[in-house]
Protein backbone atom coordinates (compact mmCIF):
# COMPACT_ATOMS: atom_id res chain seq x y z
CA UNK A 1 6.38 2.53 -16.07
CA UNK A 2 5.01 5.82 -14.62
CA UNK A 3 4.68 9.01 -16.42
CA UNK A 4 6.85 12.27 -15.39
CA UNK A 5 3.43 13.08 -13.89
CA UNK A 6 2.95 10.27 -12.35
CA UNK A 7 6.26 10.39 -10.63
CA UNK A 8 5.44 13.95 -9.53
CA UNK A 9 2.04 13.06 -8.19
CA UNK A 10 3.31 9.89 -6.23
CA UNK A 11 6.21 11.75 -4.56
CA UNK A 12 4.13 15.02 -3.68
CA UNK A 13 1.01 13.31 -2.33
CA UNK A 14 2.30 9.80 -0.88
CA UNK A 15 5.90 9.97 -0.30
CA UNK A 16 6.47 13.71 1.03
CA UNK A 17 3.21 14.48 1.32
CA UNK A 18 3.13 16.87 4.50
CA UNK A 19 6.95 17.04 5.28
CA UNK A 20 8.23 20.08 6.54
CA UNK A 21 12.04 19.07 7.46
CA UNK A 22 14.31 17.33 5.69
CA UNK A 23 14.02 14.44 8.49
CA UNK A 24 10.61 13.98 7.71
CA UNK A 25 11.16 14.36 4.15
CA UNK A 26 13.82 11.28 4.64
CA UNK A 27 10.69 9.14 6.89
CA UNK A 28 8.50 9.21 3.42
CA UNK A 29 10.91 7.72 1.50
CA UNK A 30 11.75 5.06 4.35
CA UNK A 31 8.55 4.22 5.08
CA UNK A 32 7.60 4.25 1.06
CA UNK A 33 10.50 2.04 0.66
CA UNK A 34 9.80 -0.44 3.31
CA UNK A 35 6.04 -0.83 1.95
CA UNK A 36 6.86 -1.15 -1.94
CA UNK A 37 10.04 -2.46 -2.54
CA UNK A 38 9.84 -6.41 -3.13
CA UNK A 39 12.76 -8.66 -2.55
CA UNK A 40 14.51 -10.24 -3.91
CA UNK A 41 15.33 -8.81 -7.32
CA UNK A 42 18.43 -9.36 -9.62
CA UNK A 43 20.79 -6.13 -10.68
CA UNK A 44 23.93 -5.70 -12.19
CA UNK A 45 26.60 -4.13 -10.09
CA UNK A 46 29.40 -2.71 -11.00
CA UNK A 47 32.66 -3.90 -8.73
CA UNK A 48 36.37 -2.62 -8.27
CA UNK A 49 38.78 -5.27 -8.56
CA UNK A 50 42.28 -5.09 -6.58
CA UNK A 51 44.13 -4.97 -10.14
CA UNK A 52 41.68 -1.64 -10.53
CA UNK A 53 39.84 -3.44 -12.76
CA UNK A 54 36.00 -3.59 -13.00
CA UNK A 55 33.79 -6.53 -13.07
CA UNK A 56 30.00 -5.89 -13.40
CA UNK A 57 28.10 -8.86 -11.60
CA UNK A 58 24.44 -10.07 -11.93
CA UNK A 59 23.37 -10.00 -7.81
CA UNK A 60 20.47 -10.66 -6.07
CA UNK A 61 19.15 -7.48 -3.85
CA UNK A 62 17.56 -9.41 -0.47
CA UNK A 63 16.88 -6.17 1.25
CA UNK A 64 16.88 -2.78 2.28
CA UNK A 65 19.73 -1.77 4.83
CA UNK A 66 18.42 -1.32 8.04
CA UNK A 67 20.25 1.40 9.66
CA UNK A 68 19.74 4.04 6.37
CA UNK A 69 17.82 6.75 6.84
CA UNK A 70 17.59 8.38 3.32
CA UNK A 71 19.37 11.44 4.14
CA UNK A 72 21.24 12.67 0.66
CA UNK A 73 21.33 11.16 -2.73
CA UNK A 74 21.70 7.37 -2.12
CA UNK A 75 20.56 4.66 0.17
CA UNK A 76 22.02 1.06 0.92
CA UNK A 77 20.77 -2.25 -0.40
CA UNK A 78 21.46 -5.65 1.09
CA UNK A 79 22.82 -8.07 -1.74
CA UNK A 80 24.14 -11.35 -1.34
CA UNK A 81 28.01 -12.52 -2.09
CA UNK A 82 27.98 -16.97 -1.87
CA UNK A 83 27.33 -17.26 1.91
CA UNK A 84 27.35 -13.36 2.95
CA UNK A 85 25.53 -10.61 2.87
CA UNK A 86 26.97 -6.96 2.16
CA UNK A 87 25.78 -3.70 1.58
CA UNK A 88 25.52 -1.82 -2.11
CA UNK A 89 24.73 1.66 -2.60
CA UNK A 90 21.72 1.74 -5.07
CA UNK A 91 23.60 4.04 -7.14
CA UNK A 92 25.95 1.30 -7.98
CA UNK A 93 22.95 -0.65 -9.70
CA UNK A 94 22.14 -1.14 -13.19
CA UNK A 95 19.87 -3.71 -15.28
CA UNK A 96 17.36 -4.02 -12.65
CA UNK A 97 15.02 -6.80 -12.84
CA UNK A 98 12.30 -6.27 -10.70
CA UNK A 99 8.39 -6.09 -9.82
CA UNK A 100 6.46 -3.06 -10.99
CA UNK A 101 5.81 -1.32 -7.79
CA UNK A 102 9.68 -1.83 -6.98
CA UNK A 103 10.50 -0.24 -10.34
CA UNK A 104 7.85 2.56 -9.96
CA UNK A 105 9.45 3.68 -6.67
CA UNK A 106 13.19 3.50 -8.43
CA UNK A 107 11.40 5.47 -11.01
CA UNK A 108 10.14 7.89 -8.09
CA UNK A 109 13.96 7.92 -6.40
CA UNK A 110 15.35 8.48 -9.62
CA UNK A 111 13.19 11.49 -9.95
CA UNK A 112 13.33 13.21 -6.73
CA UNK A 113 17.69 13.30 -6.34
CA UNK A 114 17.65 14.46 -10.26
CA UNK A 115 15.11 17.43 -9.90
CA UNK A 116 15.29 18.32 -5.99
């Protein structure tokens, strides 16, 4: 696990490193997501039943959602359901069981939409 300043120095000099606009701001974290994030990992999710009841479920995370573009708080995840695959707001993820650099970036994500 990375240090706060670790986090600090990773997001300033590789992940927003010369981004002026929040579009280019959103770029780093694609392109930092696309090159660290391994797949698949596990993750508990939290899900709404039709009672209104929750169910928290171990998943497997098989990818990052194509069409996000990291604009905001969150980003989309691509788990998979028996035979299907649907989309899961990272947000809605706990337990996660993953590689180091994947956790390091979390770590970084977590970071950035709590301080900025």
């Amino acid at each position: 696990m990375l240090t706060k300043e670790q986090i600090i120095e990773k997001i300033n000099y590789q992940i927003v490193v010369d981004c002026y606009s929040e579009y280019e701001v959103a770029q780093g974290w694609l392109c930092s997501m696309q090159d660290d994030l391994e797949f698949p990992f596990k993750a508990t999710a939290k899900f709404k039943k039709r009672d209104g009841a929750s169910e928290l479920k171990q998943v497997t995370i098989i990818g990052l959602e194509a069409d996000d573009h990291f604009m905001g708080t969150d980003f989309d995840l691509e788990m998979t359901d028996g035979d299907y695959v649907k989309n899961i707001k990272y947000s809605k993820l706990s337990n996660i069981v993953a590689s180091e650099p994947t956790m390091e970036l979390f770590q970084c994500w977590d970071h950035w939409v709590k301080e900025y």
